[in-house]
C-alpha atoms as a PDB file:
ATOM      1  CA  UNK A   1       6.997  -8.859 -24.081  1.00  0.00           C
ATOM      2  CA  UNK A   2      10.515  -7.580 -25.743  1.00  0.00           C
ATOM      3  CA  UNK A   3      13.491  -9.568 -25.060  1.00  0.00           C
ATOM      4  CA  UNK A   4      16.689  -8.268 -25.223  1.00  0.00           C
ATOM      5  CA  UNK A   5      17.211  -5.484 -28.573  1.00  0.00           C
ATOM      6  CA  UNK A   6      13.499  -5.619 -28.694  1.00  0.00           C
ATOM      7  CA  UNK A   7      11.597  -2.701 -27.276  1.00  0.00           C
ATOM      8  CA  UNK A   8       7.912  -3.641 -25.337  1.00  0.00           C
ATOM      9  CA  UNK A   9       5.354  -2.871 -27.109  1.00  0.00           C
ATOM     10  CA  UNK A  10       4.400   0.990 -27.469  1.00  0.00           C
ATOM     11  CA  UNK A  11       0.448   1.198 -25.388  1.00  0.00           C
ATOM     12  CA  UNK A  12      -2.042   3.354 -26.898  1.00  0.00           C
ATOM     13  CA  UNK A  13      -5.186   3.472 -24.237  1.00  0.00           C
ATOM     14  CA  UNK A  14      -4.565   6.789 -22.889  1.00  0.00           C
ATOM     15  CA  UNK A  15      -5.651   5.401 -19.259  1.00  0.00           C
ATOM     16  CA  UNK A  16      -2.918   2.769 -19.252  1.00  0.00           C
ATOM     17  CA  UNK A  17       0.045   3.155 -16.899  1.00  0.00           C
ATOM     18  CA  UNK A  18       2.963   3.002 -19.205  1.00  0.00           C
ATOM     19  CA  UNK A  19       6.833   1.871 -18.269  1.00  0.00           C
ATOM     20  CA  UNK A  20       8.994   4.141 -16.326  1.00  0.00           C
ATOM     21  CA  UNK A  21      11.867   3.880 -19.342  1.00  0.00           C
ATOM     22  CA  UNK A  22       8.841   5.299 -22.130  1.00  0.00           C
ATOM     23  CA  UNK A  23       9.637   8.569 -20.925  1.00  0.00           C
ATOM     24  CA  UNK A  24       8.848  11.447 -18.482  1.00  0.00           C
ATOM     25  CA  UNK A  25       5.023  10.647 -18.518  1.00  0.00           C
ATOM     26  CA  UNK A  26       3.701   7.566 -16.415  1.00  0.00           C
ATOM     27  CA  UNK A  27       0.518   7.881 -16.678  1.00  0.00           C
ATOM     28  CA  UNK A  28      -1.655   9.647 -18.981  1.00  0.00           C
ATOM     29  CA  UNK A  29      -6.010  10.042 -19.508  1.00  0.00           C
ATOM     30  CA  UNK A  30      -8.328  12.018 -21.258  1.00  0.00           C
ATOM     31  CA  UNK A  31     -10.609  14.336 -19.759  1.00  0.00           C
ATOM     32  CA  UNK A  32     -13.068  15.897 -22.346  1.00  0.00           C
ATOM     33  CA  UNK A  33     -10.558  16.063 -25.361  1.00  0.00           C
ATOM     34  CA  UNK A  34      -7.825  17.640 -22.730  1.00  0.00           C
ATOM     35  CA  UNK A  35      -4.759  14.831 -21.538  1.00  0.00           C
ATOM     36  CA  UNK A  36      -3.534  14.893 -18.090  1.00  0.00           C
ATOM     37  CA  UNK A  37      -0.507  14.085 -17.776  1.00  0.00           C
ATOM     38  CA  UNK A  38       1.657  12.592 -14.370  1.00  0.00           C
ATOM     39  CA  UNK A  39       5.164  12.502 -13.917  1.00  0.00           C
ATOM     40  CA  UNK A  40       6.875   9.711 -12.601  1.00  0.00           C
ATOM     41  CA  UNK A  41       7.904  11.273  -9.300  1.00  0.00           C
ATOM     42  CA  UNK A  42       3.923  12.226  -8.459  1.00  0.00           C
ATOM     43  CA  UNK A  43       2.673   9.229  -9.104  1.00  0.00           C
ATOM     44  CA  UNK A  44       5.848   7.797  -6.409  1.00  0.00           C
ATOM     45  CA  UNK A  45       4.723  10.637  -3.896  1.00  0.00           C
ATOM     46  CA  UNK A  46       1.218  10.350  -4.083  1.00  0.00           C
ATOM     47  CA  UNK A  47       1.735   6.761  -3.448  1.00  0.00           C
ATOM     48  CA  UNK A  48       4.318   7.221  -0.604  1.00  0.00           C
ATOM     49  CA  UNK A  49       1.857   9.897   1.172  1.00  0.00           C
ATOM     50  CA  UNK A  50      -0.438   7.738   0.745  1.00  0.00           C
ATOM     51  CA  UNK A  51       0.541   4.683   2.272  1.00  0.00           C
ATOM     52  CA  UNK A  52       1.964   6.831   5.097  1.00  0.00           C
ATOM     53  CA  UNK A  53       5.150   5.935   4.501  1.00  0.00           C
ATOM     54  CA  UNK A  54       6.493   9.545   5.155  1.00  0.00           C
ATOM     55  CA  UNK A  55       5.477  10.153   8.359  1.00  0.00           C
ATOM     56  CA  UNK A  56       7.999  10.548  11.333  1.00  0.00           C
ATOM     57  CA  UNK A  57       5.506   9.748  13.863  1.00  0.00           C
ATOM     58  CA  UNK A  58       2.654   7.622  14.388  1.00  0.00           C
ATOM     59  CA  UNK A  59       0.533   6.154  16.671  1.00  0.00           C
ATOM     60  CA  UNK A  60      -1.528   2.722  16.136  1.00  0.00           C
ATOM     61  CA  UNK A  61      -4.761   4.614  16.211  1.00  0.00           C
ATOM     62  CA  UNK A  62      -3.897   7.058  12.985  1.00  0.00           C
ATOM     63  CA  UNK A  63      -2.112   4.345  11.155  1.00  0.00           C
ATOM     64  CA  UNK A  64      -4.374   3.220   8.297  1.00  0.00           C
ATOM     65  CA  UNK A  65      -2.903   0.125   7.326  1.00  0.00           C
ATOM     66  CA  UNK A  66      -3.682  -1.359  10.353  1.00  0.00           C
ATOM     67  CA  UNK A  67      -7.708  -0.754   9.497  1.00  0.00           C
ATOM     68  CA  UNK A  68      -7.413  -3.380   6.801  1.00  0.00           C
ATOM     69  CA  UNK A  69      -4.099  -5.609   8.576  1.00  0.00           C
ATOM     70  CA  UNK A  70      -1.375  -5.777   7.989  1.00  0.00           C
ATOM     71  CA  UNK A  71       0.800  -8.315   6.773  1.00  0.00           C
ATOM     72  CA  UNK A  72       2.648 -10.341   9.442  1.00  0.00           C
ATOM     73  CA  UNK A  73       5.088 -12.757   7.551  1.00  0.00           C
ATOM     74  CA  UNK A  74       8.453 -13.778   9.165  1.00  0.00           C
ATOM     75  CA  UNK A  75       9.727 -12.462  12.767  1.00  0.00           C
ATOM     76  CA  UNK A  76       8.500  -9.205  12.939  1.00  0.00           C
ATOM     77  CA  UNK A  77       7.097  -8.061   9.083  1.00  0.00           C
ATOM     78  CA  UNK A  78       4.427  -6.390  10.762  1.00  0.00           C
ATOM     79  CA  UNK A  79       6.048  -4.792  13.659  1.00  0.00           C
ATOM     80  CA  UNK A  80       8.693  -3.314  10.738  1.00  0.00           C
ATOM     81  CA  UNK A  81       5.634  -2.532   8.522  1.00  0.00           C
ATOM     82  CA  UNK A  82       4.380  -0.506  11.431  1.00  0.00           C
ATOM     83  CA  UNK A  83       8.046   1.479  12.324  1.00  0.00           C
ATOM     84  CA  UNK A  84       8.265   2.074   8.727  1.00  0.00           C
ATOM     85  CA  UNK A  85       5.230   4.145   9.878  1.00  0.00           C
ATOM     86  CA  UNK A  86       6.248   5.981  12.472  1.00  0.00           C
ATOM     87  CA  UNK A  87       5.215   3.945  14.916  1.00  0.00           C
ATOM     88  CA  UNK A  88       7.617   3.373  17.613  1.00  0.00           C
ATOM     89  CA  UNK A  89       6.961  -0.216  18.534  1.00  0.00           C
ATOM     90  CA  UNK A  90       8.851  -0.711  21.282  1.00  0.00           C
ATOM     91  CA  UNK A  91       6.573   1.323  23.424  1.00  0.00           C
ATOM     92  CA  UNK A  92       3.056  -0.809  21.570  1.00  0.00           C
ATOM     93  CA  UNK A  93       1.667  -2.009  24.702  1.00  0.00           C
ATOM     94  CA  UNK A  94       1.125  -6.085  25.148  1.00  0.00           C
ATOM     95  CA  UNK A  95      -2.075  -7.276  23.753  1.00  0.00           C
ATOM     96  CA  UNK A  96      -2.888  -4.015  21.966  1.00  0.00           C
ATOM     97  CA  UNK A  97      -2.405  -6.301  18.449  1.00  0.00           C
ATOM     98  CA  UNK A  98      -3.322  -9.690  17.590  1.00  0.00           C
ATOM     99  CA  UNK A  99      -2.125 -11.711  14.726  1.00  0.00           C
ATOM    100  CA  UNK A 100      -5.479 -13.118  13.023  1.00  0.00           C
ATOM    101  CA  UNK A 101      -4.932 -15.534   9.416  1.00  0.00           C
ATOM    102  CA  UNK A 102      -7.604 -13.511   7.767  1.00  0.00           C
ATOM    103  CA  UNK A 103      -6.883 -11.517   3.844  1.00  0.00           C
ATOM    104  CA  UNK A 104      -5.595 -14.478   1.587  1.00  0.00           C
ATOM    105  CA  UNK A 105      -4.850 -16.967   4.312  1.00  0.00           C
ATOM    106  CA  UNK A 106      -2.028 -14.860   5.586  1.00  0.00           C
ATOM    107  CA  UNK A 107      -1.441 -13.630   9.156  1.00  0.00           C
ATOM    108  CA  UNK A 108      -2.586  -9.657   9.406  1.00  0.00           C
ATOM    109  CA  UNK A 109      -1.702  -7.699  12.740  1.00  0.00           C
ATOM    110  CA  UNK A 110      -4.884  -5.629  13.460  1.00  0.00           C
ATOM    111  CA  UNK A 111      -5.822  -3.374  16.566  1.00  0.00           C
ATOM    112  CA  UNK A 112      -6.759  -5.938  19.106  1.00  0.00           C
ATOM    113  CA  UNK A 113     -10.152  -3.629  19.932  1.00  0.00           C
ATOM    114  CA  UNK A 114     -10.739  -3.948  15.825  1.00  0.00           C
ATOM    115  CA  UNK A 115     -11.419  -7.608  15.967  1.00  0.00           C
ATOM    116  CA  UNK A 116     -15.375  -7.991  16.328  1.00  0.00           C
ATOM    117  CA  UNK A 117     -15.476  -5.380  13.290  1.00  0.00           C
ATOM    118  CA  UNK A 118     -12.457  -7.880  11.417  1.00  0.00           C
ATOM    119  CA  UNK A 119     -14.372 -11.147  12.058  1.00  0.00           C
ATOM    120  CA  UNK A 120     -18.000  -9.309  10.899  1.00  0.00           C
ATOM    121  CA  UNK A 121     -15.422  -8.432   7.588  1.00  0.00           C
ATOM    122  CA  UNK A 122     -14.043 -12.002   6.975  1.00  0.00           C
ATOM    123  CA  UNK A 123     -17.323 -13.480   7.691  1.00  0.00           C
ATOM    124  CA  UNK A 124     -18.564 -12.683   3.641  1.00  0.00           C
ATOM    125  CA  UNK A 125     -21.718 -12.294   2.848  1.00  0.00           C
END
C-alpha cells in the first residue's frame, strides 16, 4: 500500500468498501446499471444499531451477542461487552452465564440455559 506522499491505490470493483479519506462515499454497488451509494455515517449507524450498541437498556435474554458468545478476555471483557449493551450487570444473577473456551479457542460468556444448544454448535459436523 502507499507510504508516506503516496496515495493507496484508487479501487475500481464497485462492491468494494473503499477508505474513509476517498471521500464522502464508503461503499458503493451496482444494481441493474443504477449505483447505490452509502455514506460513511450509515454504514457507522447501521453497524452500531446493529450490534446493539445504542441501546440504554437491556436484558440478557434480548441481547444478541450473547446467542453466538461473547468474548471474555481479561477481568471482566465480557461483563463490559454486555454494559456496553445495556445490560446492567450488577443485578445478572449468579450462574445465569458461564464462561465456555469455545469460537477460536477463546473464552465466550453465553446464557448458562444456552449451553446444550452451544456444545451441539461446537461439536462440527
Amino acid at each position: 500500500m502507499g507510504g508516506p506522499g503516496v496515495p493507496p491505490p484508487r479501487l475500481t470493483a464497485t462492491d468494494r468498501v473503499a477508505r474513509p479519506a476517498a471521500g464522502p462515499a464508503v461503499a458503493a454497488r451496482t444494481y441493474g446499471g443504477a449505483m447505490a451509494t452509502i455514506s460513511r455515517e450509515r454504514v457507522l449507524a447501521f453497524r452500531i444499531r446493529a450490534q446493539q450498541l445504542d441501546r440504554a437498556v437491556g436484558s440478557l435474554h434480548d441481547t444478541a451477542v450473547l446467542d453466538m458468545g461473547v468474548q471474555d478476555t481479561g477481568p471482566d471483557g465480557g461483563l463490559w461487552a454486555l454494559a456496553l449493551r445495556g445490560v446492567d450487570v450488577g443485578s445478572v444473577p449468579d450462574g445465569a452465564l458461564s464462561t465456555v473456551w469455545s469460537l477460536r479457542g477463546a473464552p465466550h460468556l453465553y446464557r448458562r440455559a444456552d449451553l446444550p444448544s452451544v456444545a451441539v454448535g461446537a461439536a462440527g459436523p
